[in-house]
Protein backbone atom coordinates (compact mmCIF):
# COMPACT_ATOMS: atom_id res chain seq x y z
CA UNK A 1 -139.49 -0.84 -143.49
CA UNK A 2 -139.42 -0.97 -139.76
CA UNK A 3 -140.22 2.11 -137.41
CA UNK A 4 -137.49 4.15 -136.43
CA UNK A 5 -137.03 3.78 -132.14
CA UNK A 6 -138.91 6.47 -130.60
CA UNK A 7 -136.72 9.76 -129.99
CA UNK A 8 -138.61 11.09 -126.55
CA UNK A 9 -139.30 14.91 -125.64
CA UNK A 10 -137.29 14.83 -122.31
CA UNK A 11 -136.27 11.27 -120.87
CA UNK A 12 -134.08 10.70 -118.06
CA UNK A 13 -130.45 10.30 -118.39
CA UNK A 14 -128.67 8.13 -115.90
CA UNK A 15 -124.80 7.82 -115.09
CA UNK A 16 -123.36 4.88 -113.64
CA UNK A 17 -122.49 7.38 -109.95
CA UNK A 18 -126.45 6.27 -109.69
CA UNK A 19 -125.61 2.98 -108.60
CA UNK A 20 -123.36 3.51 -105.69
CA UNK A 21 -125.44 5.75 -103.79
CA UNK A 22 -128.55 3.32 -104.00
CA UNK A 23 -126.18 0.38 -103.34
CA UNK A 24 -125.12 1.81 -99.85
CA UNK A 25 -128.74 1.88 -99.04
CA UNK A 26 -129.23 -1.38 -99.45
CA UNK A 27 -125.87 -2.19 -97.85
CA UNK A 28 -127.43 -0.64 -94.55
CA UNK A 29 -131.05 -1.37 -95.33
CA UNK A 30 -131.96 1.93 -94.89
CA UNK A 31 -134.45 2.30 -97.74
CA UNK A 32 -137.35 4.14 -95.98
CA UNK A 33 -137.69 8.02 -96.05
CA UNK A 34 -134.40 9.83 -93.69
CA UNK A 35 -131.03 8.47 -94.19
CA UNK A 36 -127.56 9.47 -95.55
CA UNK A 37 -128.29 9.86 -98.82
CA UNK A 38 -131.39 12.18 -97.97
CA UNK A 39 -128.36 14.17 -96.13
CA UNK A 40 -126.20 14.03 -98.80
CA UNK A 41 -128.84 14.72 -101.28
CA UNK A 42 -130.12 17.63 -99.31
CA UNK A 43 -126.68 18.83 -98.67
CA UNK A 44 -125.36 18.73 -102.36
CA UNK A 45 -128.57 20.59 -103.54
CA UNK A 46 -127.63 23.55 -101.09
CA UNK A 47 -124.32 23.79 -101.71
CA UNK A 48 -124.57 23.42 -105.81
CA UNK A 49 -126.89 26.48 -105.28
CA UNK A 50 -125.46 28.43 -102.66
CA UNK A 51 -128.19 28.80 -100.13
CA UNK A 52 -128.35 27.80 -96.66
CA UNK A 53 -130.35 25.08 -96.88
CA UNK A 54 -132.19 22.41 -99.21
CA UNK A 55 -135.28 20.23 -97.96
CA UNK A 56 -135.87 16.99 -100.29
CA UNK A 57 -139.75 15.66 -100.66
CA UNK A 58 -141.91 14.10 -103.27
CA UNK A 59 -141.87 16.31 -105.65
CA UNK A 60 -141.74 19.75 -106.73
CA UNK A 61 -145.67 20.41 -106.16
CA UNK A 62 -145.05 19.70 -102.57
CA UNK A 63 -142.27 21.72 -101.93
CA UNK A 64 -144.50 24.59 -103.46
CA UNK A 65 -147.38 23.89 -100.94
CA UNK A 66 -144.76 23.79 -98.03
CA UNK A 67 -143.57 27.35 -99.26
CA UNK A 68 -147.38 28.52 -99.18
CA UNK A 69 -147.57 26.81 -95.92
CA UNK A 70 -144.69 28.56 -94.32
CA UNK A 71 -145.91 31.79 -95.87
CA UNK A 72 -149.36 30.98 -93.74
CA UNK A 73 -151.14 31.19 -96.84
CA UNK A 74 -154.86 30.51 -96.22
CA UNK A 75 -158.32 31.04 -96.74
CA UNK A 76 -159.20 34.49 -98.48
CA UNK A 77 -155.82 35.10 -99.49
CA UNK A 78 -154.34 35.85 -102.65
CA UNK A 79 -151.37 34.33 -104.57
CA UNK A 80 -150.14 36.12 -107.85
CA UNK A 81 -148.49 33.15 -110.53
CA UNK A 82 -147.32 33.33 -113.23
CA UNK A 83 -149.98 32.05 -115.89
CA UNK A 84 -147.15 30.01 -118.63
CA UNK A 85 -146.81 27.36 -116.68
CA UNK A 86 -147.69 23.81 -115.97
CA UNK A 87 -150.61 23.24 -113.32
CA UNK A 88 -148.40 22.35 -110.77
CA UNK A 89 -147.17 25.98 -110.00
CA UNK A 90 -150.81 26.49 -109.28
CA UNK A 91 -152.81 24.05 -107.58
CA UNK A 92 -151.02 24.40 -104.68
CA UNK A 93 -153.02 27.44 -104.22
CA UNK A 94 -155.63 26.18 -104.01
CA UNK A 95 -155.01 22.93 -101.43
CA UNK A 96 -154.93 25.96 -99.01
CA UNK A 97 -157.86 27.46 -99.97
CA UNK A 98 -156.81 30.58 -101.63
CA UNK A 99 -157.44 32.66 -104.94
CA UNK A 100 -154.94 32.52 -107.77
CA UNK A 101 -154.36 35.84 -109.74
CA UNK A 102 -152.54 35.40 -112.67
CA UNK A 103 -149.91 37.21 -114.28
CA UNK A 104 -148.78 37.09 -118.44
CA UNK A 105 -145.37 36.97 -119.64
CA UNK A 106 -143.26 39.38 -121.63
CA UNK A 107 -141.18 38.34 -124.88
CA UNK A 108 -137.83 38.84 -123.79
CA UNK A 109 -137.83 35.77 -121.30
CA UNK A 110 -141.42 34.23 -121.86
CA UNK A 111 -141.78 34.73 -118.52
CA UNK A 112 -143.53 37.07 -115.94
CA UNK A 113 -144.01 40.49 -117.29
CA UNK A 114 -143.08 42.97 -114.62
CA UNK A 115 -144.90 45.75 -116.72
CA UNK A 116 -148.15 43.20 -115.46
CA UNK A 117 -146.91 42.20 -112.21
CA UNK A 118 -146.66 46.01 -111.12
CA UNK A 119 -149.82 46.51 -112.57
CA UNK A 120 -151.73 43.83 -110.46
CA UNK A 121 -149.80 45.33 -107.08
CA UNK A 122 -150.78 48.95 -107.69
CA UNK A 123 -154.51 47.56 -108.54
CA UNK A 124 -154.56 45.21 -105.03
CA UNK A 125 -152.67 47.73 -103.17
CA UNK A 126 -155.31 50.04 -104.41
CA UNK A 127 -158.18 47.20 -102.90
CA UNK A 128 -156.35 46.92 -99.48
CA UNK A 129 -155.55 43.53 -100.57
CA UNK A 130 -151.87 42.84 -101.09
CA UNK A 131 -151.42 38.90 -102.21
CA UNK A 132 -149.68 36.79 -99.46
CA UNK A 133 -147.06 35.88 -101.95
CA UNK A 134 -146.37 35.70 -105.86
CA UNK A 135 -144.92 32.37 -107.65
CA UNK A 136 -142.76 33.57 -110.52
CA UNK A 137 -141.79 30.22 -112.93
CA UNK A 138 -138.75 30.31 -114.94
CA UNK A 139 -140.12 28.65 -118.17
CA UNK A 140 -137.89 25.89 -120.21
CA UNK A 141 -134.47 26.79 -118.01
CA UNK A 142 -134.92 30.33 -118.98
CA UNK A 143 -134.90 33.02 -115.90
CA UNK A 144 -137.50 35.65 -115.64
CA UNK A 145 -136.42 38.95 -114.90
CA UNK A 146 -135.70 38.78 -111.91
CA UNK A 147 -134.26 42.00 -110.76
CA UNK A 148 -137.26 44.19 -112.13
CA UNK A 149 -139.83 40.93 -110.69
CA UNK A 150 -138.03 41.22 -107.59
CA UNK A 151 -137.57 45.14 -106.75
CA UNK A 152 -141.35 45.13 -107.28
CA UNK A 153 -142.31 42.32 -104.72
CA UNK A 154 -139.93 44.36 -102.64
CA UNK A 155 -141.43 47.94 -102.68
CA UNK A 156 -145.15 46.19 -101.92
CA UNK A 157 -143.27 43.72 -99.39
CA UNK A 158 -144.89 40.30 -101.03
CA UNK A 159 -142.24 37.77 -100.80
CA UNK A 160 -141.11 35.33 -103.91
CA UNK A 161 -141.83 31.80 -104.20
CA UNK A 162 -139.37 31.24 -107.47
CA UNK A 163 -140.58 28.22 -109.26
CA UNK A 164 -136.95 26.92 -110.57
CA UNK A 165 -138.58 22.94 -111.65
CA UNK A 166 -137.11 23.47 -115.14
CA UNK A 167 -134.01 25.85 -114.59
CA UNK A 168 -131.90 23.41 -112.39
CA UNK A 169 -128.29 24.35 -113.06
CA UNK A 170 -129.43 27.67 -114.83
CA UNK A 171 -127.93 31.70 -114.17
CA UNK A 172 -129.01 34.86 -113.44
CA UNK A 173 -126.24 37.59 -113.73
CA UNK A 174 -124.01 34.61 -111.99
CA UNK A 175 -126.79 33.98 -109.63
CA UNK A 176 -127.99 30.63 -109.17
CA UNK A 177 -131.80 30.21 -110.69
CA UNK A 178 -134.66 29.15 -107.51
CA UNK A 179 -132.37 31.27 -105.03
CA UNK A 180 -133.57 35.14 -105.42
CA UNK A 181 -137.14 34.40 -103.42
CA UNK A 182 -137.90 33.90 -100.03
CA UNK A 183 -138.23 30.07 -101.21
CA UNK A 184 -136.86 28.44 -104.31
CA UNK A 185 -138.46 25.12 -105.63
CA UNK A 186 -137.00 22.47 -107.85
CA UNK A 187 -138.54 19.24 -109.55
CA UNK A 188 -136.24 16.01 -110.50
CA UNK A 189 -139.40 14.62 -111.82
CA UNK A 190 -138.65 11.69 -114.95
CA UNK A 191 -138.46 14.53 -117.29
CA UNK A 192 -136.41 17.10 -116.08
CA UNK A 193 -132.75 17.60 -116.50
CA UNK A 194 -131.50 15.56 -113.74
CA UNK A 195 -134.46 13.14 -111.47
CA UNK A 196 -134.91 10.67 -109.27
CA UNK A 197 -137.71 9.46 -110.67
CA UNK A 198 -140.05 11.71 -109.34
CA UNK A 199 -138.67 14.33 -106.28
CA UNK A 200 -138.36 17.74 -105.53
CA UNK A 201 -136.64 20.20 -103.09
CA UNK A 202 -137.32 23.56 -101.35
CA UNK A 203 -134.21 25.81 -100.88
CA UNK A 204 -133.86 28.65 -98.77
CA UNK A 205 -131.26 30.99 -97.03
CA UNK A 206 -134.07 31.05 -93.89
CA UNK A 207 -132.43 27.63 -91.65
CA UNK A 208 -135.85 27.71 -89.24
CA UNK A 209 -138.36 28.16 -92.14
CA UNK A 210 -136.77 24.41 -93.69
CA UNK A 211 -136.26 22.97 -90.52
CA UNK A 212 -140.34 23.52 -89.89
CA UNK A 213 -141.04 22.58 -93.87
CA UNK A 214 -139.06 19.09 -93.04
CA UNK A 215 -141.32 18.86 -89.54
CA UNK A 216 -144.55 19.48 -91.75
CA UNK A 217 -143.33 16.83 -94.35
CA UNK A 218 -142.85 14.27 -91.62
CA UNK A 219 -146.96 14.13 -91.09
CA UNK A 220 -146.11 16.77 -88.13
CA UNK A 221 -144.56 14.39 -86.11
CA UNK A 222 -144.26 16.04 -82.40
CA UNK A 223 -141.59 15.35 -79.86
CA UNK A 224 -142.70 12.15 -78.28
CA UNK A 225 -141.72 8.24 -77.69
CA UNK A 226 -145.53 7.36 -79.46
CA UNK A 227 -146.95 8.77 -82.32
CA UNK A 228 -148.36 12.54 -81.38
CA UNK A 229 -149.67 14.95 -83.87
CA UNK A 230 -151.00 18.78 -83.02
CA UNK A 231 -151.34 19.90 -85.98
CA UNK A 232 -151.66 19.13 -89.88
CA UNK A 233 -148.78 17.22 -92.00
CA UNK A 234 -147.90 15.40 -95.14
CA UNK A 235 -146.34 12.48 -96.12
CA UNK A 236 -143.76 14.53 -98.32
CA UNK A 237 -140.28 13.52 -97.62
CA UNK A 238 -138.09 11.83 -100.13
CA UNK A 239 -137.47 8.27 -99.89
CA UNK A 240 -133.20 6.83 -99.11
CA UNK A 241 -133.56 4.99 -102.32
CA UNK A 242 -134.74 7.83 -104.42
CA UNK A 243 -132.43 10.35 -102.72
CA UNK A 244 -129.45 8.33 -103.92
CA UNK A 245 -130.52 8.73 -107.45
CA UNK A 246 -130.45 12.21 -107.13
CA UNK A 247 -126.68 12.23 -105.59
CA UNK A 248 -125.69 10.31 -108.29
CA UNK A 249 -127.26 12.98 -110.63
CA UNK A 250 -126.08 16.27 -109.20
CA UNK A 251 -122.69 14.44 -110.28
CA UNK A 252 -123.08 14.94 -113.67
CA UNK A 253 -125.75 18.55 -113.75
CA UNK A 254 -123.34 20.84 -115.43
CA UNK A 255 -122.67 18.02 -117.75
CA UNK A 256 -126.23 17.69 -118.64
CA UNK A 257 -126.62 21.74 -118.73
CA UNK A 258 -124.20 21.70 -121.59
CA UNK A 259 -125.70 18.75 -123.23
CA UNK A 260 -128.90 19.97 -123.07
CA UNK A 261 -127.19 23.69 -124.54
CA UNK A 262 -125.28 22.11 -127.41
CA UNK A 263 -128.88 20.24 -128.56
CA UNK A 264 -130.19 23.71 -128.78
CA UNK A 265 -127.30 24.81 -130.25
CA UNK A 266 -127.77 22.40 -133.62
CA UNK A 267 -131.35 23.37 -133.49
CA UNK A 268 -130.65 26.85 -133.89
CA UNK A 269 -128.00 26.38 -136.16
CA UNK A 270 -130.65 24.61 -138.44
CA UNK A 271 -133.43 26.73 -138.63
CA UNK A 272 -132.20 29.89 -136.87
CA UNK A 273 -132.56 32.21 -139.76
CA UNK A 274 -135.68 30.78 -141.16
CA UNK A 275 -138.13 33.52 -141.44
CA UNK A 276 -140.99 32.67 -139.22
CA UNK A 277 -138.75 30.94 -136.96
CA UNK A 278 -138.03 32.09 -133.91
CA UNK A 279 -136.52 30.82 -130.89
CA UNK A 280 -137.04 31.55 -126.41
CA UNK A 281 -134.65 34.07 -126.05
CA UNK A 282 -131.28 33.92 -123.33
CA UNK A 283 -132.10 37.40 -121.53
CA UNK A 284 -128.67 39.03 -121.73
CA UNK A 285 -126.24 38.42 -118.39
CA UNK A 286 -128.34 34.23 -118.09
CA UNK A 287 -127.51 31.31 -118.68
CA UNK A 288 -130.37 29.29 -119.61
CA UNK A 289 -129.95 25.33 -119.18
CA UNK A 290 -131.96 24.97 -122.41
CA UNK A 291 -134.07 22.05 -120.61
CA UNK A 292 -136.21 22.16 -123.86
CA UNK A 293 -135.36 23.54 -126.94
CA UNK A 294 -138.54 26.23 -127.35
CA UNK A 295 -139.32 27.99 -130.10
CA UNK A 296 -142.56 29.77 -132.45
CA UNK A 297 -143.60 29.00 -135.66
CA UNK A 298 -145.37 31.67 -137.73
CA UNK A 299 -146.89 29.99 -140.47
CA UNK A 300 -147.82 33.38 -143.15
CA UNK A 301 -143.97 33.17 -143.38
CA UNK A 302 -142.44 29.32 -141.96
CA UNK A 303 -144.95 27.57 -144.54
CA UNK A 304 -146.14 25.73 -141.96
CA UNK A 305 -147.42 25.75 -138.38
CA UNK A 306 -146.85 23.96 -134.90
CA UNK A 307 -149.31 21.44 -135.45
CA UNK A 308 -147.91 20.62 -138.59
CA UNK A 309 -144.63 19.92 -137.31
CA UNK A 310 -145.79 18.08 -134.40
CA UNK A 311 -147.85 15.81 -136.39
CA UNK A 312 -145.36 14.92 -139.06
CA UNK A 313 -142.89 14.36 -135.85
CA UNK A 314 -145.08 12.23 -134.53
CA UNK A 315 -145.41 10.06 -137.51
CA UNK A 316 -141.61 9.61 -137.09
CA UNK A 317 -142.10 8.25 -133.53
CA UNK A 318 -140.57 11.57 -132.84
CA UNK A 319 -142.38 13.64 -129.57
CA UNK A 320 -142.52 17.35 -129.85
CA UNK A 321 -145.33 19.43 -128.31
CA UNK A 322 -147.02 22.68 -127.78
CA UNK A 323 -145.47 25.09 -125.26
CA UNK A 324 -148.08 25.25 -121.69
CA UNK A 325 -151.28 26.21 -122.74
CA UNK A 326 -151.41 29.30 -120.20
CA UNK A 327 -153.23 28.42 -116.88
CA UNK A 328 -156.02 30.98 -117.72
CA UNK A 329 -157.32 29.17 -120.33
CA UNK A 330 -157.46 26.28 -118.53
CA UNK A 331 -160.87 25.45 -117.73
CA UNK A 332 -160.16 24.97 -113.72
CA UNK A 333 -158.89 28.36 -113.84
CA UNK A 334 -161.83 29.91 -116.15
CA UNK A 335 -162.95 32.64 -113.72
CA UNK A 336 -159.74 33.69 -112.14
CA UNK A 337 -158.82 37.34 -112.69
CA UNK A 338 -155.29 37.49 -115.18
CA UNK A 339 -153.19 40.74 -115.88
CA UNK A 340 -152.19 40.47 -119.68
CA UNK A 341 -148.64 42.08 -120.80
CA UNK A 342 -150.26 44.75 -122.95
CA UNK A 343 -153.52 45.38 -125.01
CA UNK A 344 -152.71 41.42 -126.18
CA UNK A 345 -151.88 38.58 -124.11
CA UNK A 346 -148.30 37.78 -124.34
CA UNK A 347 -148.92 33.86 -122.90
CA UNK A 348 -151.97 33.21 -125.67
CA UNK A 349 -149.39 34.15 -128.81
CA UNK A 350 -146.92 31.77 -127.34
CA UNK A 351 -149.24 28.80 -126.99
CA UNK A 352 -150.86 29.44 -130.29
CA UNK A 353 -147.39 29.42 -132.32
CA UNK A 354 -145.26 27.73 -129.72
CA UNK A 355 -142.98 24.44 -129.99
CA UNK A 356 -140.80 22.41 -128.04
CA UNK A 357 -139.06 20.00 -129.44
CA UNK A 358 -136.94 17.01 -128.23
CA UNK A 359 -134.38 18.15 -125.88
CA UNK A 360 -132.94 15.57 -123.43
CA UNK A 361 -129.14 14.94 -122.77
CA UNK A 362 -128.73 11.48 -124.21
CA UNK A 363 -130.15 12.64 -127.51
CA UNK A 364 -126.90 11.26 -130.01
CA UNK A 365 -126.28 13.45 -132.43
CA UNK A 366 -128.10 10.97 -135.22
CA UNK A 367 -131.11 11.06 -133.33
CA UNK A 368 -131.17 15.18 -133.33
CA UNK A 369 -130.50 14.87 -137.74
CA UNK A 370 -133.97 13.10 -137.65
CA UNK A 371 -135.47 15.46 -135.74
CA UNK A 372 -133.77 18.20 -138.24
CA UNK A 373 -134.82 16.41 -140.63
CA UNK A 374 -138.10 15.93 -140.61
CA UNK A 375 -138.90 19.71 -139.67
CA UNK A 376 -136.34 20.61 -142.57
CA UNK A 377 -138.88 19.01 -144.93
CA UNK A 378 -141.82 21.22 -144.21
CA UNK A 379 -140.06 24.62 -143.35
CA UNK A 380 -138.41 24.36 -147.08
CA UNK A 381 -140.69 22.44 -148.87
C-alpha cells in the first residue's frame, strides 16, 4: 500500500495573477527592495483595509518592532501582550529592551480577556507605571473584543498595537481586523492565508508615523548623495519580487476567506455535536476568516484527547497540532508577571485540550474526508 500524499496544516495557495506582477519586475529589472509592485502592494493593502496607509517589510515581526519603535518603546518600559500567541507577538519587546506583561484570554474569542486587561491597568496605574503600549493578537482569524479591549486602553490612554498576522480579510462589527489600534500588523508568511513567501505590513490611519516606519526600514537612510546614517535602522523593507506575489494574492483574499470558512464549515458539520467537542467561537457581529479550523477536545466525554488525534493524523501523513502553548509557559518568558482570566487560566485550558487541524484553501474536498475520517474513527470508536 503506498502512503497517502501529505495533507499540510496551512500551505500556500497560489493563483496564476502571481505571475504577472513578478513578470513586470523582471521586465524592468527592478528586483531589489522599492519598486511598483512595493507601491502597488502597499497601496492594495491600505485600501482592502481602509486605512490611510500600509508599509510592506520582511515580515510581520518587523512591522511589530517598527510599531514599538514609533511608540518610543525602550528601556524600563512595559508592554502588555496578549499571552495565546506565537513568539513573534513578543520578542519584539524585548529587541528594545523592555518588560513583557502578559495578559490571558477569555472563552468567547480565545483572545485577550478585558476582565484581565483592566485588571493589569488598575494594578500599574496603581504603581505609577502605565505600559507604553499593549499588543492584543487576534488568534486563528478570530477578533478579540475589541470594543471592551479598546475603551479600556482608552480610559488609561495606552495605545493598541493589534496583532492582525492571522485575521487578514477578517470583521469586526463591519470593521476591518488590524485597523482599531494605533498600528495594525499583518504577516503573509508561507502559512498564512495569502503570502509572499515570507512578508508583512504595518497599517495605520497616522501618514507621518509610516512614512518614518518606511525611513527606519531603509537602515535610516538620511537625505544625502553618499550613504549617511544618524541614527539606528533595519534592513526591513520588502523585496519587488516578493511584493508582486503579494499583489497577485490580495486578488484572490476574499476568495481564500471563504475557502478557508467552508473547510471549517465541513469540520463542524462533522463533529459539531460531538460531546466533548467544541469549536473557537465567531463572537457575534465578526467574521472570522477561519485561517485554522480550532477546536478542544475533552477526553472524559470525546473518548479521546488532542494528542491522540494528532498522532493518529500524523500516521496518515496528515499535520494537525496543538493550539500556542501560551507565552507564559514558555521558558524565555518563565519570570514575567501574567494576569489570568479568573481564579484559572483561560490560555493553559486551551493549550491542554486544544486542536487545529488542517485548514488551508487548496484543501479539495477528498483531502478534508481523510482528515474526517481519521478523527471520525477515534471520536466514535
Amino acid at each position: 500500500m503506498t502512503r497517502q500524499d501529505r495533507i499540510f496544516l496551512s500551505s500556500p495557495h497560489m493563483s496564476e495573477n502571481e505571475q504577472k506582477y513578478i513578470k513586470e519586475a523582471f521586465d524592468l529589472n527592478w528586483i531589489a527592495p522599492m519598486g511598483s509592485n512595493v507601491d502597488g502592494l502597499e497601496q492594495d493593502i491600505a485600501e482592502y483595509n481602509d486605512v490611510k496607509d500600509a508599509a510592506v517589510v520582511v515580515s510581520g515581526t518587523a512591522a511589530i518592532h517598527l510599531a514599538l519603535k514609533l511608540l518610543a518603546v525602550g528601556p524600563e518600559d512595559i508592554v502588555f501582550c496578549s499571552t495565546l500567541t506565537f513568539v513573534a507577538s513578543v520578542n519584539p519587546i524585548l529587541y528594545q529592551g523592555a518588560e513583557p506583561v502578559l495578559i490571558d484570554s477569555e472563552m468567547d474569542t480565545w483572545n485577550m480577556s478585558p476582565v484581565a486587561l483592566e485588571r493589569a491597568m488598575a494594578e500599574a496605574k496603581d504603581n505609577g507605571k502605565l505600559p507604553k503600549a499593549v499588543i492584543i493578537v487576534n488568534l486563528y482569524g478570530q477578533s478579540a473584543q475589541m470594543d471592551e479591549l479598546t475603551e479600556i486602553c482608552s480610559t488609561y490612554g495606552v495605545p493598541i498595537i493589534e496583532d492582525a498576522a492571522e485575521s487578514l480579510g477578517s470583521t469586526y462589527k463591519g470593521k476591518k481586523s488590524g485597523t482599531f489600534g494605533r498600528f495594525g500588523i499583518y504577516s503573509f508568511n508561507g502559512n498564512k492565508i495569502i503570502t509572499t513567501s515570507g512578508g508583512g505590513a504595518l497599517v495605520s490611519h497616522d501618514e507621518e508615523s509610516l512614512k518614518r516606519a518606511r525611513f527606519l526600514a531603509t537602515q535610516a537612510r538620511d537625505q544625502a548623495i553618499h550613504y549617511q546614517h544618524s541614527q539606528v535602522g533595519y534592513n526591513y523593507r520588502m523585496s519587488n519580487i516578493v511584493a508582486g506575489i503579494g499583489r497577485g494574492q490580495m486578488e484572490v483574499l476574499d476568495e481564500r476567506v471563504q475557502q478557508r470558512r467552508a473547510v471549517f464549515e465541513r469540520y463542524f458539520e462533522a463533529f459539531g455535536d460531538i460531546p466533548g467537542v467544541k469549536f473557537q467561537p465567531e463572537l457575534e457581529g465578526t467574521m472570522s476568516n477561519r485561517w485554522l479550523t480550532a477546536l478542544t477536545i475533552k477526553p472524559d466525554a470525546a473518548g479521546c484527547s488532542n494528542q491522540e488525534i494528532i498522532d493518529q493524523l500524523a500516521d496518515e501523513n496528515i499535520e494537525a497540532r496543538p493550539v500556542w502553548k501560551p507565552m507564559h509557559l514558555q521558558p524565555l518568558f518563565k519570570d514575567v508577571k501574567y494576569y489570568p482570566h479568573g481564579e484559572d487560566s483561560v490560555s493553559d485550558y486551551l493549550f491542554k485540550y486544544g486542536l487545529c487541524l488542517p485548514s488551508g484553501s487548496n484543501m479539495t474536498v477528498q483531502d478534508q474526508e481523510r482528515v474526517i475520517a481519521v478523527i471520525s474513527r477515534i471520536l466514535r470508536k
